[in-house]
N, C-alpha and C. Protein backbone atom coordinates (compact mmCIF):
# COMPACT_ATOMS: atom_id res chain seq x y z
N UNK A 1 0.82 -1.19 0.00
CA UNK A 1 0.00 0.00 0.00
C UNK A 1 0.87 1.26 0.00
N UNK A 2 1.37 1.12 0.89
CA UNK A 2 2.52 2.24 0.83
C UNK A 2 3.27 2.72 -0.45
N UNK A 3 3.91 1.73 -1.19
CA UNK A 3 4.62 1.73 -2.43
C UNK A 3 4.08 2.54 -3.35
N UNK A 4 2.77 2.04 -3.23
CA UNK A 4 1.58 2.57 -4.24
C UNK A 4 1.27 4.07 -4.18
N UNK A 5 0.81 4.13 -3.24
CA UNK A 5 1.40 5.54 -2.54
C UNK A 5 2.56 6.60 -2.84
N UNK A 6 3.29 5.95 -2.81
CA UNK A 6 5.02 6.93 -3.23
C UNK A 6 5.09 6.67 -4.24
N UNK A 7 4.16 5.90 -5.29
CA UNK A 7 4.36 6.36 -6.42
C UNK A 7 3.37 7.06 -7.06
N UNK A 8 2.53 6.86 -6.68
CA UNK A 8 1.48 8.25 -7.43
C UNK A 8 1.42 9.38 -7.01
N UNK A 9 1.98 9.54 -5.74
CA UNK A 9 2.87 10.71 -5.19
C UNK A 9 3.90 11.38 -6.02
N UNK A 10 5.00 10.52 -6.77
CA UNK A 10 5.94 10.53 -7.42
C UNK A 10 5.51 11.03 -9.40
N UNK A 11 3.84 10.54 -9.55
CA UNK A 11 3.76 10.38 -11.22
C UNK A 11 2.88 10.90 -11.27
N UNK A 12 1.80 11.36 -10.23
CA UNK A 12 0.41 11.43 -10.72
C UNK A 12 -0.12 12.88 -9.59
N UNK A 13 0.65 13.46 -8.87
CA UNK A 13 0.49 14.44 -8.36
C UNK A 13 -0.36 15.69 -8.58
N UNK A 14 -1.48 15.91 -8.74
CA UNK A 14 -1.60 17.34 -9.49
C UNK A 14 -1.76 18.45 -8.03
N UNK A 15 -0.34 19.38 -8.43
CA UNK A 15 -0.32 20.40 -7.63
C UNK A 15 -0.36 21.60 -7.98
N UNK A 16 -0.44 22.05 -9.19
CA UNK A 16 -0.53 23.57 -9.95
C UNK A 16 -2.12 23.63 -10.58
N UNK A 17 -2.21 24.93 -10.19
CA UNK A 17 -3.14 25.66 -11.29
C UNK A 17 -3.15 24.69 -12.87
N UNK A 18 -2.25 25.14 -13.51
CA UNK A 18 -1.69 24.26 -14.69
C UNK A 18 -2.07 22.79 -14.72
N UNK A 19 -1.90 21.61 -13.69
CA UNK A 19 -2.26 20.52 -13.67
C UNK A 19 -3.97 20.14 -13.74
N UNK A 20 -4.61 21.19 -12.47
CA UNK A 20 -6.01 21.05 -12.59
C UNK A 20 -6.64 21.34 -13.69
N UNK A 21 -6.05 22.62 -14.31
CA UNK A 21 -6.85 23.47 -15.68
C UNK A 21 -7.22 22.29 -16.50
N UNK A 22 -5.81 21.55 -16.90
CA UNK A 22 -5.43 20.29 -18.01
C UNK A 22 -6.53 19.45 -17.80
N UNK A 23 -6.89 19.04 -16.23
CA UNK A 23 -7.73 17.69 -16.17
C UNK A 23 -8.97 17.98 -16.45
N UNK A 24 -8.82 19.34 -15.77
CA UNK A 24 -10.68 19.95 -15.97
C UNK A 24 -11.19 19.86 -17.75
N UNK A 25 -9.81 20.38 -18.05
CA UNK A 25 -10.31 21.09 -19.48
C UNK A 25 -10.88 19.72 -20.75
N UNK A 26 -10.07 18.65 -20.34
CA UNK A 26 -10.45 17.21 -20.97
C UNK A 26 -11.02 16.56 -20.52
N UNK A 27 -11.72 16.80 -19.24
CA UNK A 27 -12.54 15.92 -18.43
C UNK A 27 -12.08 14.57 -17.77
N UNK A 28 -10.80 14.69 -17.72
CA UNK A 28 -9.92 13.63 -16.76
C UNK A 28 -10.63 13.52 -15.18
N UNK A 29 -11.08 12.50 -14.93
CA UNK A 29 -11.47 12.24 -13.68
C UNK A 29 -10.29 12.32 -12.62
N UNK A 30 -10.35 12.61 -11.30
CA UNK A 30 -9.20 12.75 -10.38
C UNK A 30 -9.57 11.79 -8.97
N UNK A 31 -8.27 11.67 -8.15
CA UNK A 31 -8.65 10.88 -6.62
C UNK A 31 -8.27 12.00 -6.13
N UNK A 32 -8.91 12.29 -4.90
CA UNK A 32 -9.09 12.91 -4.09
C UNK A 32 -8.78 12.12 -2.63
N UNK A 33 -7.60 12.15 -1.95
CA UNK A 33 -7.24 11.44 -1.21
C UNK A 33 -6.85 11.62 -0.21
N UNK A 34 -7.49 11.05 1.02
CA UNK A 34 -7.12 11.58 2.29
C UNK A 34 -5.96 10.55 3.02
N UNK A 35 -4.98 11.47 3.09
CA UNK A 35 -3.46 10.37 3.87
C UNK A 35 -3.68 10.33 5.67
N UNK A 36 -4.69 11.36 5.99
CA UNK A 36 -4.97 10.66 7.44
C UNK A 36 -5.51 9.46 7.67
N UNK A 37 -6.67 9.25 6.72
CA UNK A 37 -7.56 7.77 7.03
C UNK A 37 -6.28 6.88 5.98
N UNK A 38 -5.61 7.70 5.13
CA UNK A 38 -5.06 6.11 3.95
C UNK A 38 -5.85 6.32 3.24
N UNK A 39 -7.17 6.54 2.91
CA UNK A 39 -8.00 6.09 1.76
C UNK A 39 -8.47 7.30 0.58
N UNK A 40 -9.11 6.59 -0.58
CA UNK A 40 -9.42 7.67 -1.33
C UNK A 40 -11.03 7.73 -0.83
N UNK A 41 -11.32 9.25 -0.86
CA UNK A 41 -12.70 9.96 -0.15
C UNK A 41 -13.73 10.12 -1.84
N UNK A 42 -13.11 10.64 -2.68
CA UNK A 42 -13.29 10.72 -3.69
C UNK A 42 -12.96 10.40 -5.30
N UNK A 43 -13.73 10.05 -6.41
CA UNK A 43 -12.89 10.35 -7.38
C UNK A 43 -14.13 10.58 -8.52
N UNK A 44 -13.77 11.57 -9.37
CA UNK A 44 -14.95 11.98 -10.33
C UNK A 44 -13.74 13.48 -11.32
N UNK A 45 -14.79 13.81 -11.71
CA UNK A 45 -14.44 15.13 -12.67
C UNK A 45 -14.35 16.56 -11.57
N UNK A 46 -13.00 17.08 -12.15
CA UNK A 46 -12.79 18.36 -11.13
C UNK A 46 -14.49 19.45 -11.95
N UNK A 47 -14.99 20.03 -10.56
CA UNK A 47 -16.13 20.92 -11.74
C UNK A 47 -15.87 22.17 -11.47
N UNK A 48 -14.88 22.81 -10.16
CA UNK A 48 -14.01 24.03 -9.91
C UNK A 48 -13.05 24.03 -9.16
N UNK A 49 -12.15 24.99 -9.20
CA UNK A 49 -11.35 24.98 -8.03
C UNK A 49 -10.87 26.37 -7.65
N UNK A 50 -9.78 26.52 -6.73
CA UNK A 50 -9.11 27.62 -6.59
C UNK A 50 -8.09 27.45 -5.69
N UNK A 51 -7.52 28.72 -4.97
CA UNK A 51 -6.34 28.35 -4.66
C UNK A 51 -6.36 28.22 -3.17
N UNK A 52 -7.41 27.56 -2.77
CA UNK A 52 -7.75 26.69 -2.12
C UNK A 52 -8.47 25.55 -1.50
N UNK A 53 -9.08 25.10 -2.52
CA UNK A 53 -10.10 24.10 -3.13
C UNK A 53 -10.25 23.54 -3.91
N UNK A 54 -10.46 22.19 -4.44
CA UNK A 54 -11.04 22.01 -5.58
C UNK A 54 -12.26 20.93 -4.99
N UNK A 55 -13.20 21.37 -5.77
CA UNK A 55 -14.51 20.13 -5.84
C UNK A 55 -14.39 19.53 -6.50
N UNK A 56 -15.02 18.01 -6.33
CA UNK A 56 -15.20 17.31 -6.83
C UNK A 56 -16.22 16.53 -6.37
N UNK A 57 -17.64 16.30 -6.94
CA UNK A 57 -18.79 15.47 -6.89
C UNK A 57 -19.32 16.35 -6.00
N UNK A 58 -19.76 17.57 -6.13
CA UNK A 58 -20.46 18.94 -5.04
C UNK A 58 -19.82 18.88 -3.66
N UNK A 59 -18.71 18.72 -3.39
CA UNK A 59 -17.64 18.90 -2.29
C UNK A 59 -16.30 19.36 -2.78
N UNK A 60 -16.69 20.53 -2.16
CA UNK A 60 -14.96 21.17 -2.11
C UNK A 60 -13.78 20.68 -0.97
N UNK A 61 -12.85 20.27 -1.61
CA UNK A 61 -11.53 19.65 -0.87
C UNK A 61 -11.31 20.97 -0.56
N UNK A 62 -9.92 20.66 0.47
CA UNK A 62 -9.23 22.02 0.72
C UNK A 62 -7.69 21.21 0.24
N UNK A 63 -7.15 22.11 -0.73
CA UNK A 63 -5.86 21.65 -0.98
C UNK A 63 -4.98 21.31 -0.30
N UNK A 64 -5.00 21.92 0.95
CA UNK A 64 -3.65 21.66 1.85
C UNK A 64 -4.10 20.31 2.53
N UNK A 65 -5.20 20.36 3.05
CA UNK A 65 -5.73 18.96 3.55
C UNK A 65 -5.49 17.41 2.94
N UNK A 66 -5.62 17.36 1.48
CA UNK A 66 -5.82 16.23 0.46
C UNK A 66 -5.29 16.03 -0.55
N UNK A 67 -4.96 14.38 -0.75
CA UNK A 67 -3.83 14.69 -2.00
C UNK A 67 -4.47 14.65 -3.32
N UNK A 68 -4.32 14.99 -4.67
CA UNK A 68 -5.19 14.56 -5.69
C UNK A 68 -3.83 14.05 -6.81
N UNK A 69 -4.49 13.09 -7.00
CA UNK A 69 -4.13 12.55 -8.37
C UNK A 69 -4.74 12.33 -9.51
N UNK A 70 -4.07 12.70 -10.90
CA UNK A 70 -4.17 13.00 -11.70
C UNK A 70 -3.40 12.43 -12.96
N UNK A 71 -3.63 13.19 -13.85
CA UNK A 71 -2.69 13.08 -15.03
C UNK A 71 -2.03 14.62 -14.98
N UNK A 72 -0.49 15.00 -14.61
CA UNK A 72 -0.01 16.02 -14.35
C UNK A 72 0.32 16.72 -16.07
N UNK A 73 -0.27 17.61 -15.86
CA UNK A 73 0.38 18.37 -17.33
C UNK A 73 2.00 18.29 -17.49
N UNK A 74 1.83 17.92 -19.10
CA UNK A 74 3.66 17.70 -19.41
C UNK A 74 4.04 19.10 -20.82
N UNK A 75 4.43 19.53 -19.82
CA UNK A 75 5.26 20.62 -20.89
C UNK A 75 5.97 20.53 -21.90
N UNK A 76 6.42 20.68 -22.79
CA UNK A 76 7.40 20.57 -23.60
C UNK A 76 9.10 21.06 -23.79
């Protein structure tokens, strides 16, 4: 479990403005994940966020609270 963990930590992180815009904008579904319980709370389509929130499924996360994973935007 753990492993699993440090690696989507490691590949699948979305922590920028830039990362959410990307998922929102193609409709990439996200996890929404709480590392106090271990488990994922959520996972669906981001429908807003900001720079301190994002919702997902009519609940706003608070960023600092939860991890989300994603597909991280790749620059060129």
């Amino acid at each position: 479990m753990i492993a699993l963990i440090l690696t989507k930590i490691t590949d699948k992180t979305l922590a920028t403005n830039q990362d959410l815009s990307f998922n929102q904008r193609i409709g990439l579904p996200i996890e929404v994940f709480c590392s106090k319980k271990l488990e994922t709370v959520a996972f669906g389509q981001i429908e807003s966020f900001g720079d301190t929130y994002i919702q997902v499924n009519g609940t706003r996360y608070c960023r600092e609270s939860y991890l989300f994973f994603g597909q991280p935007n790749l620059t060129a």
